[in-house]
C-alpha atoms as a PDB file:
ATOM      1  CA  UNK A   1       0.000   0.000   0.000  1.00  0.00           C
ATOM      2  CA  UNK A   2       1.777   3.327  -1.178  1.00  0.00           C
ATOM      3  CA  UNK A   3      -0.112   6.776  -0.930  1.00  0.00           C
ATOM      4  CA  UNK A   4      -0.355   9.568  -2.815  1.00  0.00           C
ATOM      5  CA  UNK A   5       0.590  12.954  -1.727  1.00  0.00           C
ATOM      6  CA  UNK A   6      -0.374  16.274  -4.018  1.00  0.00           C
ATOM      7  CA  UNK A   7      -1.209  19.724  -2.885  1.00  0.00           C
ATOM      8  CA  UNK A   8      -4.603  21.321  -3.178  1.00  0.00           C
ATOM      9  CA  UNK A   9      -5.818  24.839  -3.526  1.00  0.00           C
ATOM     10  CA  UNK A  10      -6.687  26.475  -0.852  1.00  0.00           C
ATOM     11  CA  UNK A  11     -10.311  25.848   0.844  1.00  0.00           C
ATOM     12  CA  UNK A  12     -12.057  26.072   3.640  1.00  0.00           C
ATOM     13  CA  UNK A  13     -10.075  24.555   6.926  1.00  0.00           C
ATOM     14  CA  UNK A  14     -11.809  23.298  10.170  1.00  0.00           C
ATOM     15  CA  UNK A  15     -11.030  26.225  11.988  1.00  0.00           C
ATOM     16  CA  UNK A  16     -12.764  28.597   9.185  1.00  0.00           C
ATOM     17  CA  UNK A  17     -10.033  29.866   7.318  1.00  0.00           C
ATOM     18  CA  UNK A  18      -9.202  29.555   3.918  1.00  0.00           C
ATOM     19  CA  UNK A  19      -5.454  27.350   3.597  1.00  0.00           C
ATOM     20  CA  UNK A  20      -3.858  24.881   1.133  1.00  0.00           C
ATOM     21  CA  UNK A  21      -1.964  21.832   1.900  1.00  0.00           C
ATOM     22  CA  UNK A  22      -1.205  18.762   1.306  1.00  0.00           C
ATOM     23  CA  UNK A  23      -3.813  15.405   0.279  1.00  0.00           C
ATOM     24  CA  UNK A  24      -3.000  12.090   1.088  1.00  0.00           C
ATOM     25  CA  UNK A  25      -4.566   9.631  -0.772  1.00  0.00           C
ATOM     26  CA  UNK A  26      -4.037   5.686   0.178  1.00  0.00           C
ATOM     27  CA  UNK A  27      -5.908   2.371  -1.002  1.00  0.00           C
ATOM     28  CA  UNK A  28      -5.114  -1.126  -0.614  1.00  0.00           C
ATOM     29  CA  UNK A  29      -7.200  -1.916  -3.554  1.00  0.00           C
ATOM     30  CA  UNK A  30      -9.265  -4.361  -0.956  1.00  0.00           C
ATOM     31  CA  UNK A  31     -11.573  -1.497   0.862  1.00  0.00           C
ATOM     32  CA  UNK A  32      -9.699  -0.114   2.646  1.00  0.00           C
ATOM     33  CA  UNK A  33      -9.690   3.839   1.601  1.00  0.00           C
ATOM     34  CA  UNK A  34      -7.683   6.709   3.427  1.00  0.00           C
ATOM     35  CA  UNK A  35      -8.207  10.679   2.509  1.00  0.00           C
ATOM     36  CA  UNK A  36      -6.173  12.735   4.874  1.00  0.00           C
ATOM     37  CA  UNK A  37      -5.562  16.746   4.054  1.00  0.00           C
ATOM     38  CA  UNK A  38      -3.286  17.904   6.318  1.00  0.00           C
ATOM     39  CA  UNK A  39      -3.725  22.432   5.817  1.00  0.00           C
ATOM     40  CA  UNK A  40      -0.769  24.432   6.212  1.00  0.00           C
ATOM     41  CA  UNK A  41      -2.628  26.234   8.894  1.00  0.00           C
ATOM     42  CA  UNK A  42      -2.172  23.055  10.751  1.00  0.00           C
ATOM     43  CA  UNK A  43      -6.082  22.015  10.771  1.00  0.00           C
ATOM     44  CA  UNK A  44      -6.127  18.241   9.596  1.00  0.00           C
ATOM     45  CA  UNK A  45      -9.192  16.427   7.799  1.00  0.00           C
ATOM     46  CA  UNK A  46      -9.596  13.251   7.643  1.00  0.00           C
ATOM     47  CA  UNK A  47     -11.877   9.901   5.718  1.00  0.00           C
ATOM     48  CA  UNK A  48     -11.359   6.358   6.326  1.00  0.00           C
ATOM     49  CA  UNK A  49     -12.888   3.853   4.471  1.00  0.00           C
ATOM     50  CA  UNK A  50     -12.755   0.358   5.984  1.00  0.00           C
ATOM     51  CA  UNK A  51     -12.873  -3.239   4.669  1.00  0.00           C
ATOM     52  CA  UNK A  52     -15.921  -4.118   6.735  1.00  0.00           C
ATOM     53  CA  UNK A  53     -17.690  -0.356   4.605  1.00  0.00           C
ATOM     54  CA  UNK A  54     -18.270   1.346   7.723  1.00  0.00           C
ATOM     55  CA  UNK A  55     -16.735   4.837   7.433  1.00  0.00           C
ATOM     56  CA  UNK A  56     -14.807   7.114  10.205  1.00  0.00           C
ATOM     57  CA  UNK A  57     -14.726  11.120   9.723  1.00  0.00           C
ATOM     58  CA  UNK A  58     -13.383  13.635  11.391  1.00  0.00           C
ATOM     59  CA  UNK A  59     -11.718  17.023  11.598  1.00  0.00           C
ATOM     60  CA  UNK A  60      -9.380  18.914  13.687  1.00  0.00           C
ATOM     61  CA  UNK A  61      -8.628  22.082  14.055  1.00  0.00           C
ATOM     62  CA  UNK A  62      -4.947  23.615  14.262  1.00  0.00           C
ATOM     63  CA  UNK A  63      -5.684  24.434  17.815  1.00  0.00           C
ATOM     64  CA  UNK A  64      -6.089  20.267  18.401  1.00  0.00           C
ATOM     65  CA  UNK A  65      -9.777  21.145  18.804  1.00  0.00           C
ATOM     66  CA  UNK A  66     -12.269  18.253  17.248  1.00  0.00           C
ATOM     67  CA  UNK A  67     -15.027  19.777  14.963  1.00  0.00           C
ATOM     68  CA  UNK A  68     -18.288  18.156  15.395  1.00  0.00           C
ATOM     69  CA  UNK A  69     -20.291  19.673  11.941  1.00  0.00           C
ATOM     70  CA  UNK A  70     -23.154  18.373  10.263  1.00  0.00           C
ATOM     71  CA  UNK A  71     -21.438  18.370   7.378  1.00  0.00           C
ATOM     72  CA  UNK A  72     -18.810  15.790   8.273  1.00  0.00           C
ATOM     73  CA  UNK A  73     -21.288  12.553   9.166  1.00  0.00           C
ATOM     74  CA  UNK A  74     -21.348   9.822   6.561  1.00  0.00           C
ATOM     75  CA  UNK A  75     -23.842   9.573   3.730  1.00  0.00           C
ATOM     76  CA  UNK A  76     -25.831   6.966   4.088  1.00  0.00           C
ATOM     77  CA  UNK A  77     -27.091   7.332   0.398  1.00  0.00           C
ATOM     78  CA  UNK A  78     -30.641   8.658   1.823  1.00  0.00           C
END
Protein backbone atom coordinates (compact mmCIF):
# COMPACT_ATOMS: atom_id res chain seq x y z
CA UNK A 1 0.00 0.00 0.00
CA UNK A 2 1.78 3.33 -1.18
CA UNK A 3 -0.11 6.78 -0.93
CA UNK A 4 -0.35 9.57 -2.82
CA UNK A 5 0.59 12.95 -1.73
CA UNK A 6 -0.37 16.27 -4.02
CA UNK A 7 -1.21 19.72 -2.88
CA UNK A 8 -4.60 21.32 -3.18
CA UNK A 9 -5.82 24.84 -3.53
CA UNK A 10 -6.69 26.48 -0.85
CA UNK A 11 -10.31 25.85 0.84
CA UNK A 12 -12.06 26.07 3.64
CA UNK A 13 -10.07 24.55 6.93
CA UNK A 14 -11.81 23.30 10.17
CA UNK A 15 -11.03 26.22 11.99
CA UNK A 16 -12.76 28.60 9.19
CA UNK A 17 -10.03 29.87 7.32
CA UNK A 18 -9.20 29.55 3.92
CA UNK A 19 -5.45 27.35 3.60
CA UNK A 20 -3.86 24.88 1.13
CA UNK A 21 -1.96 21.83 1.90
CA UNK A 22 -1.20 18.76 1.31
CA UNK A 23 -3.81 15.41 0.28
CA UNK A 24 -3.00 12.09 1.09
CA UNK A 25 -4.57 9.63 -0.77
CA UNK A 26 -4.04 5.69 0.18
CA UNK A 27 -5.91 2.37 -1.00
CA UNK A 28 -5.11 -1.13 -0.61
CA UNK A 29 -7.20 -1.92 -3.55
CA UNK A 30 -9.26 -4.36 -0.96
CA UNK A 31 -11.57 -1.50 0.86
CA UNK A 32 -9.70 -0.11 2.65
CA UNK A 33 -9.69 3.84 1.60
CA UNK A 34 -7.68 6.71 3.43
CA UNK A 35 -8.21 10.68 2.51
CA UNK A 36 -6.17 12.73 4.87
CA UNK A 37 -5.56 16.75 4.05
CA UNK A 38 -3.29 17.90 6.32
CA UNK A 39 -3.72 22.43 5.82
CA UNK A 40 -0.77 24.43 6.21
CA UNK A 41 -2.63 26.23 8.89
CA UNK A 42 -2.17 23.05 10.75
CA UNK A 43 -6.08 22.01 10.77
CA UNK A 44 -6.13 18.24 9.60
CA UNK A 45 -9.19 16.43 7.80
CA UNK A 46 -9.60 13.25 7.64
CA UNK A 47 -11.88 9.90 5.72
CA UNK A 48 -11.36 6.36 6.33
CA UNK A 49 -12.89 3.85 4.47
CA UNK A 50 -12.75 0.36 5.98
CA UNK A 51 -12.87 -3.24 4.67
CA UNK A 52 -15.92 -4.12 6.74
CA UNK A 53 -17.69 -0.36 4.61
CA UNK A 54 -18.27 1.35 7.72
CA UNK A 55 -16.73 4.84 7.43
CA UNK A 56 -14.81 7.11 10.21
CA UNK A 57 -14.73 11.12 9.72
CA UNK A 58 -13.38 13.63 11.39
CA UNK A 59 -11.72 17.02 11.60
CA UNK A 60 -9.38 18.91 13.69
CA UNK A 61 -8.63 22.08 14.05
CA UNK A 62 -4.95 23.62 14.26
CA UNK A 63 -5.68 24.43 17.82
CA UNK A 64 -6.09 20.27 18.40
CA UNK A 65 -9.78 21.15 18.80
CA UNK A 66 -12.27 18.25 17.25
CA UNK A 67 -15.03 19.78 14.96
CA UNK A 68 -18.29 18.16 15.40
CA UNK A 69 -20.29 19.67 11.94
CA UNK A 70 -23.15 18.37 10.26
CA UNK A 71 -21.44 18.37 7.38
CA UNK A 72 -18.81 15.79 8.27
CA UNK A 73 -21.29 12.55 9.17
CA UNK A 74 -21.35 9.82 6.56
CA UNK A 75 -23.84 9.57 3.73
CA UNK A 76 -25.83 6.97 4.09
CA UNK A 77 -27.09 7.33 0.40
CA UNK A 78 -30.64 8.66 1.82
Amino acid sequence: MTGVKSPFSPELAPCGKRSGGERLVDDDGYGLLIRDQYFDCGCRRIRHEYHDGSIHISAVRHDGKRIKDSSLQADHGS
